[in-house]
Protein backbone atom coordinates (compact mmCIF):
# COMPACT_ATOMS: atom_id res chain seq x y z
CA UNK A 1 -13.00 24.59 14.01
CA UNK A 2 -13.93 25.47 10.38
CA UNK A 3 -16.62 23.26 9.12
CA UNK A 4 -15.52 19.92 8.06
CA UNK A 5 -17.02 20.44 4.66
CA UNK A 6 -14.56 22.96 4.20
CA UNK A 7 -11.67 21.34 4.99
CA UNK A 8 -12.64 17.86 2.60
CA UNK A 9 -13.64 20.75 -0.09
CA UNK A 10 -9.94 21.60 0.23
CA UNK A 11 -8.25 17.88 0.47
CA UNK A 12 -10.28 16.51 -2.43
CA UNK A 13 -8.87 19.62 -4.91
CA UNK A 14 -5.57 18.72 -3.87
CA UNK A 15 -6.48 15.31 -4.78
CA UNK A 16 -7.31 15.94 -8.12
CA UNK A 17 -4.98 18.19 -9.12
CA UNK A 18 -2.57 15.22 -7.86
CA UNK A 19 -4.50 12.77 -10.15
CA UNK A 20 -4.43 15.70 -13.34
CA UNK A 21 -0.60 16.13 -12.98
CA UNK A 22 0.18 12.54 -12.64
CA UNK A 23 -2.41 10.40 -14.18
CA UNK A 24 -0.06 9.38 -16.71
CA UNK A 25 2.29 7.97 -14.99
CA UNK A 26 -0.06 4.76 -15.14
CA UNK A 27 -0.85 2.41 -18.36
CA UNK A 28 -4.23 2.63 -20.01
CA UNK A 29 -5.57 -0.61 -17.52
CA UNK A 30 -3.92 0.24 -14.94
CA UNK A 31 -5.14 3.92 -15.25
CA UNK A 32 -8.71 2.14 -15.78
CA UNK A 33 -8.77 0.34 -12.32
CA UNK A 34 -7.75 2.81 -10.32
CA UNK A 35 -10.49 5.01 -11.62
CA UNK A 36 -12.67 2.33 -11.14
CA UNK A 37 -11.98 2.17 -7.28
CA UNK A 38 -12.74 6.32 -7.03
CA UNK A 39 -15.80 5.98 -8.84
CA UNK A 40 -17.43 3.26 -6.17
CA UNK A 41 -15.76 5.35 -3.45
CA UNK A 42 -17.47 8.48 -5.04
CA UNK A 43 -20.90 6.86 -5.57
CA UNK A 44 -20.81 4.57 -2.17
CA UNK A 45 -20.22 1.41 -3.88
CA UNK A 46 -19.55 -1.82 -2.53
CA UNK A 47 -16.00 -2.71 -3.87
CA UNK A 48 -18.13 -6.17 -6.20
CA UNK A 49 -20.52 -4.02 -7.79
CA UNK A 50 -19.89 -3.31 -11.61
CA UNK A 51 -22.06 -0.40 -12.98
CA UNK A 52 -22.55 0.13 -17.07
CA UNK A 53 -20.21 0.93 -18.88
CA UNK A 54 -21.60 4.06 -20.06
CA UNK A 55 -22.65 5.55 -17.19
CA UNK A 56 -18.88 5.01 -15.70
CA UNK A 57 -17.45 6.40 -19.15
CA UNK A 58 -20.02 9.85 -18.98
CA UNK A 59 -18.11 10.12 -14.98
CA UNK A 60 -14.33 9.23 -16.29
CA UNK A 61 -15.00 12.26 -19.03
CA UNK A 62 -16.10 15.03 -16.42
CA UNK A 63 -13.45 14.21 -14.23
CA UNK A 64 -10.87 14.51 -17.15
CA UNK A 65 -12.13 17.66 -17.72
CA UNK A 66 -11.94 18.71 -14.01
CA UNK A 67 -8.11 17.44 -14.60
CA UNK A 68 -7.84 19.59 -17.80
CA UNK A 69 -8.84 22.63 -15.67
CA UNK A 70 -6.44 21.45 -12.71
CA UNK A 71 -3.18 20.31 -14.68
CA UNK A 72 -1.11 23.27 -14.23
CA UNK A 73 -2.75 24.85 -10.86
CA UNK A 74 -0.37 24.19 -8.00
CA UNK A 75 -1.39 22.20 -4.34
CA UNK A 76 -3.42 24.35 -2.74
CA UNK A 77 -2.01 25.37 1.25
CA UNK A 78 -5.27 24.19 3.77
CA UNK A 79 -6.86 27.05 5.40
CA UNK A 80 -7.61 25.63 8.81
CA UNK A 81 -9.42 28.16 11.72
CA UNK A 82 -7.71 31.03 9.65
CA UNK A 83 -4.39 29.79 9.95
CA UNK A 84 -2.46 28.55 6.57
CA UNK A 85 -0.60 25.43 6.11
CA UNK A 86 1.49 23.84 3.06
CA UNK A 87 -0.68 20.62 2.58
CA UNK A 88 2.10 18.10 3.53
CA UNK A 89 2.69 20.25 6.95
CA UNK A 90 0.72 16.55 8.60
CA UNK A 91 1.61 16.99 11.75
CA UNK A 92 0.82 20.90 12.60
CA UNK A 93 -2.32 20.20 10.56
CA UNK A 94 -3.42 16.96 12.69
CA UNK A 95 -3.33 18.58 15.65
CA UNK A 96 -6.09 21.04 15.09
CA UNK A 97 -8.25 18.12 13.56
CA UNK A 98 -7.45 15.17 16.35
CA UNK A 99 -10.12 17.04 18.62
CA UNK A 100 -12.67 16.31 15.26
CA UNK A 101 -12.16 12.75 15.09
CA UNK A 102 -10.91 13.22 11.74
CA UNK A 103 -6.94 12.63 10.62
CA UNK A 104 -5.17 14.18 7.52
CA UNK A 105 -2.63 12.37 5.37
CA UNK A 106 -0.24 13.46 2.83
CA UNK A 107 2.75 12.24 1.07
CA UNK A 108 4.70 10.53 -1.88
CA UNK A 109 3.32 7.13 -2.91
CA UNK A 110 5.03 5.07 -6.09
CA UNK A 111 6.98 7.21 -8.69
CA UNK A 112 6.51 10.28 -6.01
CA UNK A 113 2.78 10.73 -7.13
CA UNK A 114 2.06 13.04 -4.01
CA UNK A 115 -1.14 11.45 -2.47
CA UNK A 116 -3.81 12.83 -0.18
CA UNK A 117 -6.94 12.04 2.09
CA UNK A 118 -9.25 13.00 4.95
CA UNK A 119 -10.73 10.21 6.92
CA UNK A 120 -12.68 9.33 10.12
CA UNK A 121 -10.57 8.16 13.25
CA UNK A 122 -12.75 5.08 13.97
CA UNK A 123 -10.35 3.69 16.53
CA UNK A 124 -6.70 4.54 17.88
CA UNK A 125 -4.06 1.74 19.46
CA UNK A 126 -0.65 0.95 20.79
CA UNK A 127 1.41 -1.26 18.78
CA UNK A 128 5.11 -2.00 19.51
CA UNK A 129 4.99 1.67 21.40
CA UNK A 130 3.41 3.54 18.22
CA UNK A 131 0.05 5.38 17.40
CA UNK A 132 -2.26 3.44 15.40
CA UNK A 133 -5.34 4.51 14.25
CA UNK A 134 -7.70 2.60 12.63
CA UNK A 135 -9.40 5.32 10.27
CA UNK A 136 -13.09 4.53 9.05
CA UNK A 137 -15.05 6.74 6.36
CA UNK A 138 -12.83 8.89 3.43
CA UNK A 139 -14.32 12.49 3.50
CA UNK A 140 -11.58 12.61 0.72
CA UNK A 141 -8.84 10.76 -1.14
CA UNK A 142 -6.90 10.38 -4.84
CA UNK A 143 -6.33 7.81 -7.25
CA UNK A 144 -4.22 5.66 -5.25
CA UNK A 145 -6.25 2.74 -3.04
CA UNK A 146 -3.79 2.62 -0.15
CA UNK A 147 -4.78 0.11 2.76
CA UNK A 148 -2.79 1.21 5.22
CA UNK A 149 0.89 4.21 5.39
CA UNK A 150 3.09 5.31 8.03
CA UNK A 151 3.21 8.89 8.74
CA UNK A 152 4.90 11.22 11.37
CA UNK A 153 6.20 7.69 12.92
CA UNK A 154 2.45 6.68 13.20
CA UNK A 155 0.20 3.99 11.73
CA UNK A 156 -2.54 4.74 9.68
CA UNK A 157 -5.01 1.67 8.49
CA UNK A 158 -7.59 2.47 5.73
CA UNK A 159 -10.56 0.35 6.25
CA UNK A 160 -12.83 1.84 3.29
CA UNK A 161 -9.68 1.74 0.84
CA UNK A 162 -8.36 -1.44 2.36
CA UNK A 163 -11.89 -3.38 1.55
CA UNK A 164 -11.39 -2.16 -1.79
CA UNK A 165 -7.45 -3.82 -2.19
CA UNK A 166 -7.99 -6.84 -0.76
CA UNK A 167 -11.53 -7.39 -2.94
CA UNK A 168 -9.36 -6.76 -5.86
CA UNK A 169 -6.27 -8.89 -4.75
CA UNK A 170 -9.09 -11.77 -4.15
CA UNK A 171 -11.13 -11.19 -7.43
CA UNK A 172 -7.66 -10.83 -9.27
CA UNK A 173 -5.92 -13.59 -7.91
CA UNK A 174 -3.85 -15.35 -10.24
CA UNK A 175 -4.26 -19.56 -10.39
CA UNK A 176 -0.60 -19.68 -8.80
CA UNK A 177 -1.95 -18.11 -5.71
CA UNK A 178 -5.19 -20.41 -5.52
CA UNK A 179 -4.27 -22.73 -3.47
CA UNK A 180 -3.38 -20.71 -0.53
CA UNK A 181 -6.72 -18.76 -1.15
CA UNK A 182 -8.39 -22.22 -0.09
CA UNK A 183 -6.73 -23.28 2.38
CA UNK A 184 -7.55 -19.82 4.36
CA UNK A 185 -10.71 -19.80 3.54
CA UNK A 186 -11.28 -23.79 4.63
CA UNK A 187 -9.53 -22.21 7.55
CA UNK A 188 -12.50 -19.66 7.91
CA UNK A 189 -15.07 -22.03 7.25
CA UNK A 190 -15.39 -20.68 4.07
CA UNK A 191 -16.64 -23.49 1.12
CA UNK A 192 -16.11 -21.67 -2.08
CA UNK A 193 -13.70 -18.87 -3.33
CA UNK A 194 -16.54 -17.79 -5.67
CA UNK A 195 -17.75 -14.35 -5.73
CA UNK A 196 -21.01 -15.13 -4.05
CA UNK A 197 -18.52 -16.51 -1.23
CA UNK A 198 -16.14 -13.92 -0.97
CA UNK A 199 -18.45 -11.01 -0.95
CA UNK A 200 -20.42 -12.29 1.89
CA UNK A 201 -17.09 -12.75 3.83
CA UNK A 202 -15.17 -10.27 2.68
CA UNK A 203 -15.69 -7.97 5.99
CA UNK A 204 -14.59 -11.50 7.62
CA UNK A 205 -11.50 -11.39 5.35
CA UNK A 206 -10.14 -8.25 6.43
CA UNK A 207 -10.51 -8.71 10.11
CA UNK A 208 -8.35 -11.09 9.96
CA UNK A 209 -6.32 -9.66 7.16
CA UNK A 210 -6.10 -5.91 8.49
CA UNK A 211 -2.86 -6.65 11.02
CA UNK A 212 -0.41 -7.92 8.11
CA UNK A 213 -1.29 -4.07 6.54
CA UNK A 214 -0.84 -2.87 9.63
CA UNK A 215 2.66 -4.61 11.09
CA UNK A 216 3.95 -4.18 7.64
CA UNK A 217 3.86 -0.67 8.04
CA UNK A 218 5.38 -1.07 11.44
CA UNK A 219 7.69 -2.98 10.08
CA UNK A 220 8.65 -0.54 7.67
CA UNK A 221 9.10 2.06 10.44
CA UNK A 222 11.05 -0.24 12.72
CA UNK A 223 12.96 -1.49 10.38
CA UNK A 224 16.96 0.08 11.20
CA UNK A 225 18.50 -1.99 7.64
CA UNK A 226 17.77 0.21 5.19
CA UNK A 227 18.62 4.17 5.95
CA UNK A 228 15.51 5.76 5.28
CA UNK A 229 17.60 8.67 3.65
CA UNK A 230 19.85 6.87 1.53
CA UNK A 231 16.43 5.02 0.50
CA UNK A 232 14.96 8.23 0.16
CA UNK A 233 17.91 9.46 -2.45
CA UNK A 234 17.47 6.36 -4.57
CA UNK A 235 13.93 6.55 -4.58
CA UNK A 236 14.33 10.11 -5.87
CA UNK A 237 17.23 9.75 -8.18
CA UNK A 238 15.28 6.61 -10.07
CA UNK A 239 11.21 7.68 -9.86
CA UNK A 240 9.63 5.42 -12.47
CA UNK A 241 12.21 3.39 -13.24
CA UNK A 242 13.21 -0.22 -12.56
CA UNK A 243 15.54 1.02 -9.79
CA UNK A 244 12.89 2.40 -8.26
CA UNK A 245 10.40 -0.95 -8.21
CA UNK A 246 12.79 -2.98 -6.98
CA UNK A 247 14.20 -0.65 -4.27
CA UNK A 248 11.08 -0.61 -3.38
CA UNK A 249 10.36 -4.18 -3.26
CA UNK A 250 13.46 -5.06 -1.34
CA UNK A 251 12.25 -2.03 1.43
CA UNK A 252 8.77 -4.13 1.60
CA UNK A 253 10.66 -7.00 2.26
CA UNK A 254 12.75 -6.11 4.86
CA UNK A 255 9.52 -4.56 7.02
CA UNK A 256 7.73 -7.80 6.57
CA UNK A 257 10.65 -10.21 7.53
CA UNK A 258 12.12 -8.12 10.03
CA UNK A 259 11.38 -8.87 14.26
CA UNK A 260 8.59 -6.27 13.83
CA UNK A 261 6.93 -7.05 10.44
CA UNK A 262 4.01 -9.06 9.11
CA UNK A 263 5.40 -12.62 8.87
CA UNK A 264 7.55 -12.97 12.77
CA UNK A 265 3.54 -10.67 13.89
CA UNK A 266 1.93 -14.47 12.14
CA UNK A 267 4.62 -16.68 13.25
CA UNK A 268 4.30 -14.83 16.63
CA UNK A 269 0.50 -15.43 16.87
CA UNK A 270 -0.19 -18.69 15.22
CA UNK A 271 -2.16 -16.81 12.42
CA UNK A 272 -2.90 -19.59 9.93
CA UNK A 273 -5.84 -18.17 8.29
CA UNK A 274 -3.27 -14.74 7.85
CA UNK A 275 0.08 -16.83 6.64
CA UNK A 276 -2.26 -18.60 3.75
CA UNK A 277 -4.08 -15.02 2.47
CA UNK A 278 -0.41 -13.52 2.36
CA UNK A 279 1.16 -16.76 0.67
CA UNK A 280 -2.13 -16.25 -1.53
CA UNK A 281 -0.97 -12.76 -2.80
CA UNK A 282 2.59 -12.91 -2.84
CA UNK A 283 3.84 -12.40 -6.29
CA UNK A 284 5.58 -10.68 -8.73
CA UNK A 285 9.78 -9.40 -8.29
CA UNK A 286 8.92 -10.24 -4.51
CA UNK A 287 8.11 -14.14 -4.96
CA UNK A 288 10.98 -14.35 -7.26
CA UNK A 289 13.67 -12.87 -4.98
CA UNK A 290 11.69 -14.92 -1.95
CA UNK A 291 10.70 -18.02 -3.47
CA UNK A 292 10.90 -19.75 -0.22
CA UNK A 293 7.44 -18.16 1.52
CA UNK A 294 5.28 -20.42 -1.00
CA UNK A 295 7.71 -23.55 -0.75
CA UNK A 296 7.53 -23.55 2.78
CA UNK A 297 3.99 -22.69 3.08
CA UNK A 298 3.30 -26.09 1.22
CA UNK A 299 5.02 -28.11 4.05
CA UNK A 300 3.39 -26.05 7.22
CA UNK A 301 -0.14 -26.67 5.47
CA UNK A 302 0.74 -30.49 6.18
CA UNK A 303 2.34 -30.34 9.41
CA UNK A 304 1.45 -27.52 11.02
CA UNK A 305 5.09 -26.86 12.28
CA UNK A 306 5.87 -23.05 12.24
CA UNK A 307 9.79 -23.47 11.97
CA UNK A 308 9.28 -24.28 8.73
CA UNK A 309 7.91 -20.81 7.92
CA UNK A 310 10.20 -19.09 10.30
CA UNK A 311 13.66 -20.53 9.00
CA UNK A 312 12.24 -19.66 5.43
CA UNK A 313 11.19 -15.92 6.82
CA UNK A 314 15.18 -15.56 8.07
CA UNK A 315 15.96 -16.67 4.43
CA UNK A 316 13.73 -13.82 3.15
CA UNK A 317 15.46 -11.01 5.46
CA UNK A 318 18.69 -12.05 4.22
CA UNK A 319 18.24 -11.89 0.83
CA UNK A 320 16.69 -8.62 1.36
CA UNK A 321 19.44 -7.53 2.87
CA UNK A 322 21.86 -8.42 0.69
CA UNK A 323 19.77 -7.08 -2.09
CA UNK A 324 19.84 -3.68 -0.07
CA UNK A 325 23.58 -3.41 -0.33
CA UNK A 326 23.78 -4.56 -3.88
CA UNK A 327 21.40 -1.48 -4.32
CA UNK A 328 23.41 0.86 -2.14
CA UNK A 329 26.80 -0.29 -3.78
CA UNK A 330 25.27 0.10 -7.14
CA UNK A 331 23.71 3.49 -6.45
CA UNK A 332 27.29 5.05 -5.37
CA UNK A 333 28.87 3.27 -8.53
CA UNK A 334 26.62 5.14 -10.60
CA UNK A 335 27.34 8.48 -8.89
CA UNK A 336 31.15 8.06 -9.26
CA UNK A 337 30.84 6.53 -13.26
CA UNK A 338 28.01 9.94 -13.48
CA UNK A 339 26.14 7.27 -15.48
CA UNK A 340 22.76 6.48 -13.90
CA UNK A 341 21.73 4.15 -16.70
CA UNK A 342 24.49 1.49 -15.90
CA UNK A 343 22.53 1.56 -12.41
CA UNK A 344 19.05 0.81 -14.20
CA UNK A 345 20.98 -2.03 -16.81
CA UNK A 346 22.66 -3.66 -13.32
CA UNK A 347 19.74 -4.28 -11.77
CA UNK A 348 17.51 -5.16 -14.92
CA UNK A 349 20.08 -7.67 -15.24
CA UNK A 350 19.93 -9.01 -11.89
CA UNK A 351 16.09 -9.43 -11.91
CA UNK A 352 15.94 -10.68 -15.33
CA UNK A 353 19.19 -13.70 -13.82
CA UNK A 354 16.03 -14.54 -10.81
C-alpha cells in the first residue's frame, strides 16, 4: 500500500480546504474553540493545557493563510495504490486501508460542513449486530471535534477527539448541570469537580462515558422513526437555519430514547455513574423539549428506582416523535405554500412557546 504518510498528506488538505470554505459558518468564539481543539491536536496537547496567547495567535494566522491559498481549490480525489477515488467514496476506500489498521471517514456534519479524518483502528466490536471500531490516534482531521459518527451502517468512536469533547463539556459545564456532575463523580469516587480532579480522571471519565457516544450513534442508525431521506431533504433544504437545529435535535432524540439508544443501553445496564454525566450535559432546545430527563433524574438519585428514568425516557421518545411529524407536516406545507420562510417562522415559534 502507498505509504501512510501519503495518504494523511492527502486527508489533512481535504481537511483544510473544508475548514477555508466553511470556517465562517461559525461565530467569532465559537470559531475560536474549535481552533483551539486543532491546535492541541496539532501540537500533542493534552485537551487542559492552555498555551500563550501569542504563540496560538502566530499558528491561527498561518493557517488562515493556508485557508486563503485553499478557499477556492476543490476536494482533492485520494490516490490510493494508483487507483483514484472521490474522497467521500468511504467504503471502496476502507477496504484497501482495513489491512493497515487505519480507517477513513468522510461526510456532512452541522450546516453540511463536509468533514474528514484518518485514524488508527485501536479496537473493532459487535454491537446490536454492527461494526464498531474503536479508533485511537488522528493521522488527520478538520475543525469539527466529533466523538463518535456512523458511517456505511458502522460505528466509529473517536477516542483522541472524544477526550477533547467531554474535557470541554466538563470544563464548560454550566451551574444547572452541576449537580449531576457530582453525583457521578461521588459515584466514581471522585471528591472534587475541580480541574486538578477532573484532569487526573478524565481517562476514567470516558471509559465510562464512551458507550452513551457510542449507542447514540447506534441509536441513530437503528432508529426506523424518522426516514433518513425525508431527514436528509430537510436537512438540505434548511442548512444553517433554525429548521435545521432543531431537526436535528429531535433526530438526536429519537436515537437516544429509542430501544437501541443511549438512555434504554443505561437503563439496560444499571449505569449510574453514565445516567448522571448525561443528565450533567443535557441542555439547550433538547432539555427544553425533554424537561423530564433532569426531573426524574432528581428522584432516581434518592431512590435508586430505574422506572422513574424509564417512564420519563418513553416521555422523551414521544415527544420526539411527535415533534418529527410536526417537522415533516411543516416541511410539505412549505413546499405546497413555495414559502420556506413560513417553515423557519413555525418552528421559531414553537421553540420560542417551550
Amino acid at each position: 500500500m502507498d505509504n501512510k504518510d501519503h495518504i494523511t498528506r492527502q486527508v489533512l488538505k481535504n481537511c483544510d480546504i473544508s475548514d477555508a470554505k466553511h470556517a465562517g459558518l461559525y461565530s467569532i468564539c465559537g470559531l475560536a474553540l474549535r481552533l483551539r481543539d486543532l491546535y492541541k491536536w496539532e501540537k500533542h496537547l493534552d485537551p487542559w493545557i492552555e498555551k500563550d496567547s501569542a504563540e496560538i495567535l502566530d499558528w491561527i494566522g498561518l493557517k488562515e493563510d493556508l485557508w486563503a491559498h485553499l478557499a477556492d481549490q476543490d476536494y482533492c480525489r485520494l490516490s490510493i495504490n494508483g487507483k483514484s477515488f472521490d474522497p467521500f467514496d468511504t467504503e471502496n476506500i476502507n477496504k484497501l486501508l482495513a489491512s493497515h489498521n487505519i480507517l477513513y471517514g468522510a461526510g456532512y456534519a452541522q450546516s453540511l460542513k463536509p468533514t474528514f479524518f484518518l485514524a488508527v483502528i485501536d479496537k473493532k466490536m459487535t454491537i446490536e449486530g454492527l461494526d464498531v471500531f474503536v479508533l485511537g490516534q488522528e493521522l488527520a482531521r478538520d475543525l469539527l471535534t466529533l466523538p463518535a459518527l456512523s458511517q456505511d451502517s458502522k460505528v466509529l468512536f473517536r477516542k483522541d477527539s472524544a477526550r477533547l469533547f467531554l474535557w470541554d463539556q466538563l470544563f464548560y459545564l454550566k451551574k444547572s448541570g452541576q449537580p449531576f456532575l457530582w453525583y457521578a463523580l461521588k459515584k466514581c469516587g471522585i471528591e472534587k469537580a475541580t480541574p486538578k480532579f477532573l484532569r487526573q480522571h478524565l481517562n476514567s471519565l470516558l471509559d465510562f462515558y464512551q458507550y452513551t457516544y457510542i449507542y447514540h450513534e447506534l441509536g441513530e442508525i437503528k432508529d426506523k422513526d424518522f426516514d433518513k431521506n425525508i431527514w436528509q431533504e430537510i436537512i438540505g433544504a434548511y442548512p444553517q437555519s433554525i429548521v435545521e437545529h432543531f431537526t436535528r435535535t429531535i433526530k438526536d432524540l429519537l436515537a437516544d430514547t429509542n430501544a437501541y439508544g443511549t438512555l434504554h443501553h443505561i437503563i439496560r445496564e444499571h449505569k449510574d455513574i453514565s445516567l448522571g454525566l448525561y443528565a450533567a450535559f443535557f441542555d439547550g432546545l433538547a432539555r427544553s423539549l425533554f424537561p423530564e430527563l433532569r426531573a426524574s433524574f432528581e428522584h432516581f438519585s434518592k431512590s435508586g428506582n430505574w422506572e422513574d428514568i424509564k417512564k420519563a425516557v418513553s416521555i422523551g421518545h414521544d415527544t420526539a416523535r411527535r415533534g418529527k411529524d410536526m417537522i415533516i407536516d411543516l416541511y410539505h406545507e412549505g413546499l405546497d405554500r413555495e414559502d420556506p420562510q413560513w417553515v423557519e417562522k413555525k418552528i421559531e415559534a414553537h421553540i420560542n412557546s417551550l
